[in-house]
N, C-alpha and C. Protein backbone atom coordinates (compact mmCIF):
# COMPACT_ATOMS: atom_id res chain seq x y z
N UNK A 1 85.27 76.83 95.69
CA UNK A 1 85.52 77.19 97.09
C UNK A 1 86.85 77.93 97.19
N UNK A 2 86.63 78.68 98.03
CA UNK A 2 88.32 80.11 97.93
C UNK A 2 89.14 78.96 99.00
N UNK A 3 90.25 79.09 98.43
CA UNK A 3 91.29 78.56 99.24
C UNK A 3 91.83 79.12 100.45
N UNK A 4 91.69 78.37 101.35
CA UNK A 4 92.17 79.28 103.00
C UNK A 4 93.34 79.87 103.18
N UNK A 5 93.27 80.93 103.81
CA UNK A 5 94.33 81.82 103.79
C UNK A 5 95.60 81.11 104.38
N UNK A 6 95.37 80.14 105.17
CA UNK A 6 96.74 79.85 105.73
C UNK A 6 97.38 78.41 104.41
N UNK A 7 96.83 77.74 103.60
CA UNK A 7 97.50 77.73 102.59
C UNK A 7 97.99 78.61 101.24
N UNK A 8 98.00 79.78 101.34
CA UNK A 8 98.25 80.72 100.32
C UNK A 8 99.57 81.27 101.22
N UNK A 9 99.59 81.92 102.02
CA UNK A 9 100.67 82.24 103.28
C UNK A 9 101.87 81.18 104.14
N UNK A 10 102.94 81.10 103.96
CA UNK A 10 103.83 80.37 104.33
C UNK A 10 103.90 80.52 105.79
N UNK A 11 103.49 79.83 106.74
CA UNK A 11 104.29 79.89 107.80
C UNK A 11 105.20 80.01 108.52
N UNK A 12 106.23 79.68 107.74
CA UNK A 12 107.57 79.68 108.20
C UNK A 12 108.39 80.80 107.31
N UNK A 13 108.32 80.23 106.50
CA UNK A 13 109.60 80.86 105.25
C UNK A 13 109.16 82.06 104.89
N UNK A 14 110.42 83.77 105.13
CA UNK A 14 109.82 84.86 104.60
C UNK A 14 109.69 84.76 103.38
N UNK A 15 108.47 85.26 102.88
CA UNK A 15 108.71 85.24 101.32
C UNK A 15 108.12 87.51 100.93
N UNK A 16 107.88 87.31 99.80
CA UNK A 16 107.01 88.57 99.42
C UNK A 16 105.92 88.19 99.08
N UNK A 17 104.91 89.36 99.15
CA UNK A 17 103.33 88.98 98.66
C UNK A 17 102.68 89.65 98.15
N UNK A 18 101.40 89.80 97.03
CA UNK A 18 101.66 91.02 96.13
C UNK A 18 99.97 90.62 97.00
N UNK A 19 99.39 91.81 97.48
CA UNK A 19 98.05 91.69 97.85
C UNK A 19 97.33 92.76 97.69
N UNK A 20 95.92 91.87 97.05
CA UNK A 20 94.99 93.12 96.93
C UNK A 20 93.59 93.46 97.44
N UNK A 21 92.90 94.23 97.52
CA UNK A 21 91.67 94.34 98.94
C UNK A 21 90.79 95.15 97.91
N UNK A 22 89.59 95.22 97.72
CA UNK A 22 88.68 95.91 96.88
C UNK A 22 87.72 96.20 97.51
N UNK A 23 87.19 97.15 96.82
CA UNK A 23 85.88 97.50 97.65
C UNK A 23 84.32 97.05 97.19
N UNK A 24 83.53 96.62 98.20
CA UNK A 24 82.20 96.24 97.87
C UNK A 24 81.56 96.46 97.00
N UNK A 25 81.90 95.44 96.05
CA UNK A 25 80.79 95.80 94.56
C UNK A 25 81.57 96.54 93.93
N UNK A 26 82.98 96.25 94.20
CA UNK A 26 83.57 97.41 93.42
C UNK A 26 83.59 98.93 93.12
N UNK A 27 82.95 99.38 94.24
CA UNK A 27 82.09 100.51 94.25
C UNK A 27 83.30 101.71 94.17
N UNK A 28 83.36 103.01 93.90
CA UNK A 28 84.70 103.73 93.84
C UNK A 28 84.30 104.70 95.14
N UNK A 29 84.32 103.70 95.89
CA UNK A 29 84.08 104.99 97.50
C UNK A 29 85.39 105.38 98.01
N UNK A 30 86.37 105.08 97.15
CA UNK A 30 87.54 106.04 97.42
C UNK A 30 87.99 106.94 96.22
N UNK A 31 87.41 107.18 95.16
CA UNK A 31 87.44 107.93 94.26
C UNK A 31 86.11 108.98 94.08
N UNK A 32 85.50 108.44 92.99
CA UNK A 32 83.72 109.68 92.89
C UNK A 32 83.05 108.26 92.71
N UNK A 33 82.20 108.65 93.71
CA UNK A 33 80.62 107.83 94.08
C UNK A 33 79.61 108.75 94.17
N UNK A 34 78.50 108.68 93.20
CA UNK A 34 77.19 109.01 93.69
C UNK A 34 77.32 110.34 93.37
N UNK A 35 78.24 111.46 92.87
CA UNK A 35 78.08 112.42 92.04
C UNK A 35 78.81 112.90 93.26
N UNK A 36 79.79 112.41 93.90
CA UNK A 36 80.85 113.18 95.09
C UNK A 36 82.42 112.29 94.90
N UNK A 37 82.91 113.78 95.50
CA UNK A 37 84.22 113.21 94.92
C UNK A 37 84.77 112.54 96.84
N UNK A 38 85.56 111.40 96.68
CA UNK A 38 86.27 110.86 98.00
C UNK A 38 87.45 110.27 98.01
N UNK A 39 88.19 111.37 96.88
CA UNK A 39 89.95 110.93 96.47
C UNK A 39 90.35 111.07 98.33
N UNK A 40 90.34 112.07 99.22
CA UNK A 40 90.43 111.90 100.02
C UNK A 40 90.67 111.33 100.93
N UNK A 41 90.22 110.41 100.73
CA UNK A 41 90.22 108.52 101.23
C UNK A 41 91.49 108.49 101.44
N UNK A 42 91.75 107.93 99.91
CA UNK A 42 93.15 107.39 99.63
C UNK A 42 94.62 107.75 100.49
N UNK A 43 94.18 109.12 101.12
CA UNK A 43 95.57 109.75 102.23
C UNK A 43 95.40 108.88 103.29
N UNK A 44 93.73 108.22 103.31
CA UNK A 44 93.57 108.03 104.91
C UNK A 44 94.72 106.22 104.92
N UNK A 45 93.85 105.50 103.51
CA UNK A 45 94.58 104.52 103.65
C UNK A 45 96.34 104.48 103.36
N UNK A 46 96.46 105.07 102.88
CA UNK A 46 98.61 105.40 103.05
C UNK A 46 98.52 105.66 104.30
N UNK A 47 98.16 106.54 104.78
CA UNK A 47 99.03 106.91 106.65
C UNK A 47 98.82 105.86 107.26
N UNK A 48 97.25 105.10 107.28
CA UNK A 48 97.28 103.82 108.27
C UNK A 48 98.15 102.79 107.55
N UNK A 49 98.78 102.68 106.14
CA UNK A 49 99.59 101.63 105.99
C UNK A 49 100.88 101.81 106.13
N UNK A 50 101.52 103.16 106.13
CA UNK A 50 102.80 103.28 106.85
C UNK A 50 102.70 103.48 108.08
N UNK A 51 101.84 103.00 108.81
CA UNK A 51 102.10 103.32 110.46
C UNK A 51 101.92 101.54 110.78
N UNK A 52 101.12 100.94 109.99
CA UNK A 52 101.31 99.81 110.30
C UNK A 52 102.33 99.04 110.19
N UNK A 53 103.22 99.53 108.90
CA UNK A 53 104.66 98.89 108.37
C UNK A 53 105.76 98.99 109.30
N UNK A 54 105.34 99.93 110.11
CA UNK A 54 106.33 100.67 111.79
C UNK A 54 105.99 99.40 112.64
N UNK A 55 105.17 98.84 112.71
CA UNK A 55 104.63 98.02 113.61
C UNK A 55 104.22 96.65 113.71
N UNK A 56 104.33 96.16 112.19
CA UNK A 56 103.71 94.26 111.70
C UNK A 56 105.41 93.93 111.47
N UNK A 57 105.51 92.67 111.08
CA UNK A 57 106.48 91.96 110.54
C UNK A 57 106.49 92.35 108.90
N UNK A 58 106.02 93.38 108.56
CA UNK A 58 106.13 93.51 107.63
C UNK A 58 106.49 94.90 106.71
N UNK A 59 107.35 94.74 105.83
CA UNK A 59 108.47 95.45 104.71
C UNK A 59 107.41 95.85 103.42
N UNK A 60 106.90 97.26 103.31
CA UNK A 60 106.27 97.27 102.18
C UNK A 60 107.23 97.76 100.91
N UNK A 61 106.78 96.91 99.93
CA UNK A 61 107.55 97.34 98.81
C UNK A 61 107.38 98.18 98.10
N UNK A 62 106.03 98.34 98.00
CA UNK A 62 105.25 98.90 96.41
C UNK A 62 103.56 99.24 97.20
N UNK A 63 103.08 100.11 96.86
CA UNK A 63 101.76 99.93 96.88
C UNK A 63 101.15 101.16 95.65
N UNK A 64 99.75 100.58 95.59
CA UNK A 64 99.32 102.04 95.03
C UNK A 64 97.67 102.03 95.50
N UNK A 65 96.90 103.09 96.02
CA UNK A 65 95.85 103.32 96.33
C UNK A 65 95.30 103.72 95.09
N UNK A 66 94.01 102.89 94.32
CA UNK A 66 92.84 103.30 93.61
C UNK A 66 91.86 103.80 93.92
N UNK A 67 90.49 103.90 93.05
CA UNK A 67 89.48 104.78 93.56
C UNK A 67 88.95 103.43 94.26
N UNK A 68 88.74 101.72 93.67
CA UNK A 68 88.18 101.13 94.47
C UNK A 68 88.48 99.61 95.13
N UNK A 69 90.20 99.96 95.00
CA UNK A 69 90.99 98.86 95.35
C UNK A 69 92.69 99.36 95.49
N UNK A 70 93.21 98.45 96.27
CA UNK A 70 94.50 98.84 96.77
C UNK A 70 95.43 97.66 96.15
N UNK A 71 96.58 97.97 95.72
CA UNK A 71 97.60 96.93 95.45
C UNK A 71 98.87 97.32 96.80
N UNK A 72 99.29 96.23 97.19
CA UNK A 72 100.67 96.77 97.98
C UNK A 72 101.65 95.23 97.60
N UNK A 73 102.59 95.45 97.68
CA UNK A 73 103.94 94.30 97.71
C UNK A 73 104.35 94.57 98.49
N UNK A 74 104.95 93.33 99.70
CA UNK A 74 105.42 93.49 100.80
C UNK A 74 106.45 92.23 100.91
N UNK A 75 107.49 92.36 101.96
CA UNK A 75 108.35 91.06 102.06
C UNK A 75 107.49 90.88 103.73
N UNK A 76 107.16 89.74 103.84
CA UNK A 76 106.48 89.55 105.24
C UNK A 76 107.34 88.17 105.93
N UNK A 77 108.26 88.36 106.68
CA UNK A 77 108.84 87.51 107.93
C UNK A 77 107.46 86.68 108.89
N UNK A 78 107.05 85.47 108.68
CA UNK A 78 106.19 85.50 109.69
C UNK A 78 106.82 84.81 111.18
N UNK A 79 108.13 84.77 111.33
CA UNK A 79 108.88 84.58 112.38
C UNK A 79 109.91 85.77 112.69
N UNK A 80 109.66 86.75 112.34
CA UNK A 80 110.33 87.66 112.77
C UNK A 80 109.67 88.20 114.18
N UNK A 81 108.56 88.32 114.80
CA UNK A 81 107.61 88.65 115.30
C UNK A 81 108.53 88.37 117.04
N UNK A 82 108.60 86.56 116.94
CA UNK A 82 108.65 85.65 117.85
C UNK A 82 110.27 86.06 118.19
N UNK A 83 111.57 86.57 117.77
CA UNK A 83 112.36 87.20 117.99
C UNK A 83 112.80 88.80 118.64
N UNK A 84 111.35 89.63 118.57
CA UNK A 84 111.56 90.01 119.27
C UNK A 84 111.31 90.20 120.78
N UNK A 85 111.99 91.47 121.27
CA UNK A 85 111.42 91.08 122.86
C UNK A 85 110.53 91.67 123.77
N UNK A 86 109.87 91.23 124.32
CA UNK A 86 108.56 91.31 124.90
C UNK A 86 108.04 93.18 124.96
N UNK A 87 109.48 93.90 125.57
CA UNK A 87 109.06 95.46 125.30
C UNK A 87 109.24 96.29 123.96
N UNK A 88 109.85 95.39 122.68
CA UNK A 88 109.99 95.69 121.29
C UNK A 88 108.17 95.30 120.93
N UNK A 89 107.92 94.29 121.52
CA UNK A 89 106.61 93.92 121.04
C UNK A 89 105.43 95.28 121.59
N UNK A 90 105.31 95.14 122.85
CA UNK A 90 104.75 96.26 123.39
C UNK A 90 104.91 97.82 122.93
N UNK A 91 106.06 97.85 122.18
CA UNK A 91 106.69 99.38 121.46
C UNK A 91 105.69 99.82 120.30
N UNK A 92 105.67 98.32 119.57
CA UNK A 92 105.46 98.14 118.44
C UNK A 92 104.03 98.02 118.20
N UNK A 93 102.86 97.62 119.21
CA UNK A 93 101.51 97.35 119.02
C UNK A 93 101.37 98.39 119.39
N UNK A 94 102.15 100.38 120.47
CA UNK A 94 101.50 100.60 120.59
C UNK A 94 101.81 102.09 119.48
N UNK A 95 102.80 101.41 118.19
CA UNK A 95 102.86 102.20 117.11
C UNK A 95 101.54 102.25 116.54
N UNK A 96 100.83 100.82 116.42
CA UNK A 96 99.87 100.93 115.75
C UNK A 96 98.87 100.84 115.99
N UNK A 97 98.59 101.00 117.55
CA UNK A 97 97.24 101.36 118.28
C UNK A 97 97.62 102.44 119.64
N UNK A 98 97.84 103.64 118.82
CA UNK A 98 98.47 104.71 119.63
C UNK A 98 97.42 105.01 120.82
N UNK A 99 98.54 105.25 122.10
CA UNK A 99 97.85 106.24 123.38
C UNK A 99 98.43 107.30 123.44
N UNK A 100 97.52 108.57 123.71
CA UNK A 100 98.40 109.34 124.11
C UNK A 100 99.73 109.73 124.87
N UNK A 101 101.16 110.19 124.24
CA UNK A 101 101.91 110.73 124.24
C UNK A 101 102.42 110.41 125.76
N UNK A 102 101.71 111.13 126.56
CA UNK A 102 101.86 111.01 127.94
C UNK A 102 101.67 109.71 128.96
N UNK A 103 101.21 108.93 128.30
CA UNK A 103 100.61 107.65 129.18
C UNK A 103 101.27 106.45 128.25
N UNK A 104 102.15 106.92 127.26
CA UNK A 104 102.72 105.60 126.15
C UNK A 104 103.50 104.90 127.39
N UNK A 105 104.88 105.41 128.37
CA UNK A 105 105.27 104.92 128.65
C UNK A 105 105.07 104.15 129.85
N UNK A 106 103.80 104.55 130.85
CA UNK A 106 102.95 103.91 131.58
C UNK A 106 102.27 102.70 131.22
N UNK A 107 101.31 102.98 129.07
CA UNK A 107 101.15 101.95 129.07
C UNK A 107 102.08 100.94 128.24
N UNK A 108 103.40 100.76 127.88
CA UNK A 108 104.22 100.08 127.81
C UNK A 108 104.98 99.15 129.04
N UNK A 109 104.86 99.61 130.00
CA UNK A 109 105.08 98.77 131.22
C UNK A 109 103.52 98.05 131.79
N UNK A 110 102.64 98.89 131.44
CA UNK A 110 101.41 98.05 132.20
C UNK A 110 101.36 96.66 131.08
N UNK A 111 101.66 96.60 129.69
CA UNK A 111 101.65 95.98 129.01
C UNK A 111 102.64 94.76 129.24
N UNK A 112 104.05 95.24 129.91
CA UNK A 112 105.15 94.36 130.09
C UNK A 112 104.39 93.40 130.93
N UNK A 113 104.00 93.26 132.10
CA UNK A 113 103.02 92.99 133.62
C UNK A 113 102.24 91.87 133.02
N UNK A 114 101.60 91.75 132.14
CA UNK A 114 100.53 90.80 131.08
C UNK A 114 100.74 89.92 130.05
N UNK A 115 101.81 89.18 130.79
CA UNK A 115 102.21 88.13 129.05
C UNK A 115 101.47 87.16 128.42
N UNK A 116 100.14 87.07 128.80
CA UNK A 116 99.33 86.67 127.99
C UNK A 116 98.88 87.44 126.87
N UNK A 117 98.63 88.50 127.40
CA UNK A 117 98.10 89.74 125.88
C UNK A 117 99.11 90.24 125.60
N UNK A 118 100.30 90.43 125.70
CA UNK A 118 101.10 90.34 125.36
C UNK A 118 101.73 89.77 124.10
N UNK A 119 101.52 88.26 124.22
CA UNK A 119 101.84 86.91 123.64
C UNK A 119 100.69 87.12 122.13
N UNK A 120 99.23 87.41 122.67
CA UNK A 120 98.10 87.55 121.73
C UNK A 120 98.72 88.58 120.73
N UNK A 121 99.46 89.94 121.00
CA UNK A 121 99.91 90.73 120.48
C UNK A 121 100.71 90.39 119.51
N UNK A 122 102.16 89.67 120.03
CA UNK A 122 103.03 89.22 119.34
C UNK A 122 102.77 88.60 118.06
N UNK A 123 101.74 87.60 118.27
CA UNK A 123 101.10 86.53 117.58
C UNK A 123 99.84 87.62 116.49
N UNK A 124 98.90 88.84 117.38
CA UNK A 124 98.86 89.50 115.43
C UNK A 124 99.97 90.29 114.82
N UNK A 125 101.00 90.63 115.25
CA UNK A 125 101.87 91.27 114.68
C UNK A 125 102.49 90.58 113.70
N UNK A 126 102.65 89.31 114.09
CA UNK A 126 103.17 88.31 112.67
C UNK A 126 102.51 87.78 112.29
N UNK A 127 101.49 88.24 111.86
CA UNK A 127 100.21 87.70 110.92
C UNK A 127 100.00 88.69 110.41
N UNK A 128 99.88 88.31 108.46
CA UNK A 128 99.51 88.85 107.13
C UNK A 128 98.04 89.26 107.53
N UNK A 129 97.05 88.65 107.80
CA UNK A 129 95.73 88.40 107.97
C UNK A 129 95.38 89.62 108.81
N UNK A 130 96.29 89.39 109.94
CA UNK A 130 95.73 90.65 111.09
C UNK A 130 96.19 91.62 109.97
N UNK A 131 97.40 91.98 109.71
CA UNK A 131 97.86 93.08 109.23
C UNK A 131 96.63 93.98 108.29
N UNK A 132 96.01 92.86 107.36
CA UNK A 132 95.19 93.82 106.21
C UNK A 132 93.64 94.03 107.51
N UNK A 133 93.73 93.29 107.91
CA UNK A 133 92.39 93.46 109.03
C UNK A 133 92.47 94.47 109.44
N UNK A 134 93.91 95.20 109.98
CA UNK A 134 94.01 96.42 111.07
C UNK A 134 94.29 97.97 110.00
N UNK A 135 94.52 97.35 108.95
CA UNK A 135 94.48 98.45 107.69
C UNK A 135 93.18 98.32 107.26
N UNK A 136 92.33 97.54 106.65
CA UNK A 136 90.97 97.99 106.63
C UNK A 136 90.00 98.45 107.61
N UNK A 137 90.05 97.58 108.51
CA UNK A 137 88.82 97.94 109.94
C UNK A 137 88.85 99.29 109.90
N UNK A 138 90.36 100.41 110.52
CA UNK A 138 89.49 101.58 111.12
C UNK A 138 89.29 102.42 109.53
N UNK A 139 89.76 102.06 108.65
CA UNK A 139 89.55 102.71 107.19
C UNK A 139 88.02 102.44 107.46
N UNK A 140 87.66 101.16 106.90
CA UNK A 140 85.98 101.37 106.91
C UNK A 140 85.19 102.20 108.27
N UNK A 141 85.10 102.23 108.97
CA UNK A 141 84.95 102.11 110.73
C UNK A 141 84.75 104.11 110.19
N UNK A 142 85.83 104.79 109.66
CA UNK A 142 86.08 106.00 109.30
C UNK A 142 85.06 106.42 107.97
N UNK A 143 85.38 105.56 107.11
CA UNK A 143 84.22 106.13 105.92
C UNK A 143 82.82 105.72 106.01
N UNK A 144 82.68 104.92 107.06
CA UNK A 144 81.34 104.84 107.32
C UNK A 144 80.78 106.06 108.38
N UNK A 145 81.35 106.50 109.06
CA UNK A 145 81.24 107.57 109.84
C UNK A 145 80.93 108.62 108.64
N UNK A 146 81.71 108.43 108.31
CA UNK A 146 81.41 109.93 107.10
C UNK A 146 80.47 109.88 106.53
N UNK A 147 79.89 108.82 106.06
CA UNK A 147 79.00 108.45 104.85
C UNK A 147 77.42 108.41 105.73
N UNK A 148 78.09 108.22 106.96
CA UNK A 148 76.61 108.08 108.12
C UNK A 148 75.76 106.65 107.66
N UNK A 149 76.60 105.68 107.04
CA UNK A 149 76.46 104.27 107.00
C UNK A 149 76.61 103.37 107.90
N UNK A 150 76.82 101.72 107.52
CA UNK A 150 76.71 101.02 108.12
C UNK A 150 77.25 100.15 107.23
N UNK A 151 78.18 98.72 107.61
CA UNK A 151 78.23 97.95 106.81
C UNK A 151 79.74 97.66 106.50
N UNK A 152 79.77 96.58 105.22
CA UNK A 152 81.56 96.44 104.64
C UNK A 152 81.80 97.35 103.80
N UNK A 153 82.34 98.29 104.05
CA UNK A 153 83.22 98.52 102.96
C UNK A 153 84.15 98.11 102.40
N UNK A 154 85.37 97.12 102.65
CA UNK A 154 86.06 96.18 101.44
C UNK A 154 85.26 94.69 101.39
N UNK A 155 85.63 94.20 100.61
CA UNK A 155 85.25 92.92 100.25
C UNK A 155 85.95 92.20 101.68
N UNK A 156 85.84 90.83 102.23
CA UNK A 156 86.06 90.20 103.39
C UNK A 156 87.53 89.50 103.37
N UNK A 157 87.63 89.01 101.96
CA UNK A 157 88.76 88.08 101.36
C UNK A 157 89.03 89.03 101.06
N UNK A 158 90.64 88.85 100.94
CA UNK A 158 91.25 89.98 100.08
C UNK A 158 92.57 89.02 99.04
N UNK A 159 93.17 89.07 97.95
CA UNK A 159 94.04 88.56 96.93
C UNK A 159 95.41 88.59 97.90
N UNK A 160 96.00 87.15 98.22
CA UNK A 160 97.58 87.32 98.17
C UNK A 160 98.27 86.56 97.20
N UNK A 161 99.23 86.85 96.74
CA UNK A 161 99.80 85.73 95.57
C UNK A 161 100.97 85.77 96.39
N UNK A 162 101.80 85.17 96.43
CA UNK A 162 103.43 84.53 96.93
C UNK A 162 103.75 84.93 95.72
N UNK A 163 105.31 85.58 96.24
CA UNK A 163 106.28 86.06 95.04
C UNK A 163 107.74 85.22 94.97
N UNK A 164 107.64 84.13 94.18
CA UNK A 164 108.71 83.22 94.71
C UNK A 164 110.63 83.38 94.66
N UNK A 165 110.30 84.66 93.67
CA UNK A 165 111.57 84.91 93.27
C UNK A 165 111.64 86.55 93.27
N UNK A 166 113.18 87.06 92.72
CA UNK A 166 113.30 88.12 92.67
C UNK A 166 112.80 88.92 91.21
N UNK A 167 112.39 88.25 90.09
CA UNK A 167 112.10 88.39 88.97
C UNK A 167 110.19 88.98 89.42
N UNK A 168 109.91 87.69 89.81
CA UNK A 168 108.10 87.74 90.16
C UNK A 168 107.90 89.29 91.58
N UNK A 169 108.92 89.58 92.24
CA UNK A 169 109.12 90.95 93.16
C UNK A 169 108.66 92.26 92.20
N UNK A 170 109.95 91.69 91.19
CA UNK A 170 110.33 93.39 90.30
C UNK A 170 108.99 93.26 89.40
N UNK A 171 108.43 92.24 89.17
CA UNK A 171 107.71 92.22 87.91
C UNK A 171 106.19 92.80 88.51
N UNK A 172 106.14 91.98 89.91
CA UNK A 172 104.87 92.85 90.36
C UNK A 172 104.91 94.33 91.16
N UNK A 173 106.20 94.39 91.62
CA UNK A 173 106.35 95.95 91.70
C UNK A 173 106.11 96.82 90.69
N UNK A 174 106.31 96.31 89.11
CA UNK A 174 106.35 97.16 88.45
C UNK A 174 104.98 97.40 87.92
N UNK A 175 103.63 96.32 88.08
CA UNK A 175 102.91 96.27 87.75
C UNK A 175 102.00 97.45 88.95
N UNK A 176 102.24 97.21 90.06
CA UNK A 176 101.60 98.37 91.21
C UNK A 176 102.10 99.63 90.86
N UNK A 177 103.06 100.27 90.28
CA UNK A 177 104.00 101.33 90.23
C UNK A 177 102.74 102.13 88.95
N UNK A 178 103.12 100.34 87.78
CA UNK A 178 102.07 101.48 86.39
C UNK A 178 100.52 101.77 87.01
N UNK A 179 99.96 101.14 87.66
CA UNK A 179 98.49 100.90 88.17
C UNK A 179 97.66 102.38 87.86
N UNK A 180 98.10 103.08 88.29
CA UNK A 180 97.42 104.58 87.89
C UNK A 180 97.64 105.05 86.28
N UNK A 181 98.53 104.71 85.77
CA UNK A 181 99.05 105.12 84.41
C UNK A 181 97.89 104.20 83.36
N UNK A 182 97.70 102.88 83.96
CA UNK A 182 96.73 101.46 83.30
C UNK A 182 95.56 102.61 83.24
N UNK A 183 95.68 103.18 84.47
CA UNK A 183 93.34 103.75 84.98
C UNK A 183 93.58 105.08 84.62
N UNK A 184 93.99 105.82 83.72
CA UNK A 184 94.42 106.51 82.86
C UNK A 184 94.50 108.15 84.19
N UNK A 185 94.62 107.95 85.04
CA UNK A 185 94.10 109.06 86.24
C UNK A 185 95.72 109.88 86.92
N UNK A 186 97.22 109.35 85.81
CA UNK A 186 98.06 109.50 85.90
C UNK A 186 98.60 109.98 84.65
N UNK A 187 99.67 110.66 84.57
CA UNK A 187 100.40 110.95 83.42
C UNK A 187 102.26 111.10 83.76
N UNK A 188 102.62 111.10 84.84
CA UNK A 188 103.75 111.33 84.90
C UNK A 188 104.04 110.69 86.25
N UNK A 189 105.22 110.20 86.77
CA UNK A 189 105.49 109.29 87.75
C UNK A 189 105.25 110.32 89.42
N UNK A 190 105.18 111.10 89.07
CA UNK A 190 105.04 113.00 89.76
C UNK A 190 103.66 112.90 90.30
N UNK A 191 102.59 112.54 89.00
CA UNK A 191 100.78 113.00 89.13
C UNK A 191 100.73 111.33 89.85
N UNK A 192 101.08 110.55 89.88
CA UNK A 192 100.92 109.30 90.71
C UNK A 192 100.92 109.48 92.03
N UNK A 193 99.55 110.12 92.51
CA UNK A 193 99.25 110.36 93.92
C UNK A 193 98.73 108.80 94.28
N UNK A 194 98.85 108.96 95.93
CA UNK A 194 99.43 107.74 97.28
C UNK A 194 99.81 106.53 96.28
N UNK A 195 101.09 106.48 95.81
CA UNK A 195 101.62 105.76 95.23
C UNK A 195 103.55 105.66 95.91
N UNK A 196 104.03 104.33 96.01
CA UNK A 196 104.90 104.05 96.53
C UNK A 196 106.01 104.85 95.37
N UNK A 197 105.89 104.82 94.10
CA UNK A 197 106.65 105.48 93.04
C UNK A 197 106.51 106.92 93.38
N UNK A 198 105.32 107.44 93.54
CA UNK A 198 105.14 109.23 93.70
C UNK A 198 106.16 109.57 94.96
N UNK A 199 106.21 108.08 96.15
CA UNK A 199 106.76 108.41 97.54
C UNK A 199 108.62 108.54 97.28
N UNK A 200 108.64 107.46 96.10
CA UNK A 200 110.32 107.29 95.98
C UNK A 200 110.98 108.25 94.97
N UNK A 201 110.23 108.66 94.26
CA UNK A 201 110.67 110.01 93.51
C UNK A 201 110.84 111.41 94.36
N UNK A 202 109.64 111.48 95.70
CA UNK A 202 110.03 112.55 96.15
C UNK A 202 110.81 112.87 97.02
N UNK A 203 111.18 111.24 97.30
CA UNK A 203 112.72 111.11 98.31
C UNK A 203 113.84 111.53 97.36
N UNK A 204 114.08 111.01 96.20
CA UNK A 204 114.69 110.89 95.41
C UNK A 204 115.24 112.58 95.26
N UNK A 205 114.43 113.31 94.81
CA UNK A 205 114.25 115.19 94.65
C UNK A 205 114.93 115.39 95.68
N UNK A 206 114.54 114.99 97.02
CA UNK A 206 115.10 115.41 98.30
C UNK A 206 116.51 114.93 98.78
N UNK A 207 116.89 114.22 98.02
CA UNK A 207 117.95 113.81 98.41
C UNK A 207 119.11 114.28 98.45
N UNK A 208 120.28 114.46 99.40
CA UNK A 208 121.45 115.08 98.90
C UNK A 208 122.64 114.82 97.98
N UNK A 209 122.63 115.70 97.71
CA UNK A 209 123.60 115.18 96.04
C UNK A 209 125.51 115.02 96.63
């Protein structure tokens, strides 16, 4: 029997978490399936996971997108959430369930008005659980559109391990970093496309000396 998510996840205490999400049957519907290529994908899931990192209690460390599974390391506060304040909260859910431009700040006050959904808000923002929920849903929700399907595309459970120290951080950062180099689809820290290493090297280039 899989162990429930809220004993794998600390309640209280921030810790880091090395988590991973796969796809149905392992299938490579974000790489080549079925004699088509859908590297493509992989941009879709990076943008929805840095827009979510704008917006959860949560610090990503590391990730790397595969053809049919994702690794990310994150430091996740699950009381950071409950500190902030009611229009930081409202700022922040509507980073990651955008309205148009023109009506954000209309609906940021219609939002203030409602502290019950409000409160519901607060409460998925500091949750691990919501977090991979709101990174998979419109991912699948999107490649099923494309595919003119129906159905899961990731598996339901997804892998968290607790990282108890700073040793078990670096050690599984470093393990997400090689992940493309392991699936031989890499050769240089450069060809490591949607990868948190490809992202910090090209800050790195950019940086001023």
């Amino acid at each position: 029997m899989a162990t429930p998510r809220s004993l794998l996840v600390d309640p209280e205490q921030p810790l880091c978490y090395h988590l991973v999400s796969r796809c149905v049957r392992r299938a490579w519907l974000c790489g080549h399936h079925d004699g088509r290529a859908y590297a493509h994908r992989k941009r879709w899931i990076e943008q929805r996971l840095m827009q979510l990192a704008e917006a959860f209690s949560v610090d990503v460390l590391a990730f790397a997108i595969m053809s049919n599974h994702f690794h990310i390391v994150v430091y996740f506060d699950p009381r950071a959430a409950q500190r902030w304040t009611n229009h930081e909260v409202a700022e922040r859910w509507l980073r990651a369930f955008p309205v148009p431009q023109a009506k954000r700040g209309e609906a940021i006050e219609q939002l203030l008005t409602q502290p019950e959904r409000l409160q519901r808000y607060r409460q998925r923002l500091g949750s691990l659980s919501a977090f991979m929920q709101h990174l998979k849903q419109p991912i699948a929700v999107r490649i099923n559109q494309e595919d003119q399907v129906k159905g899961h595309l990731f598996e339901q459970r997804f892998y968290s391990g607790a990282l108890l120290d700073e040793r078990a951080v670096l050690t599984a950062m470093r393990y997400v970093d090689l992940n493309p180099f392991r699936a031989q689809i890499a050769e240089t820290l450069q060809d490591a496309e949607h990868t948190s290493i490809q992202r910090r090297m090209r800050a790195l280039a950019h940086a001023p000396e």
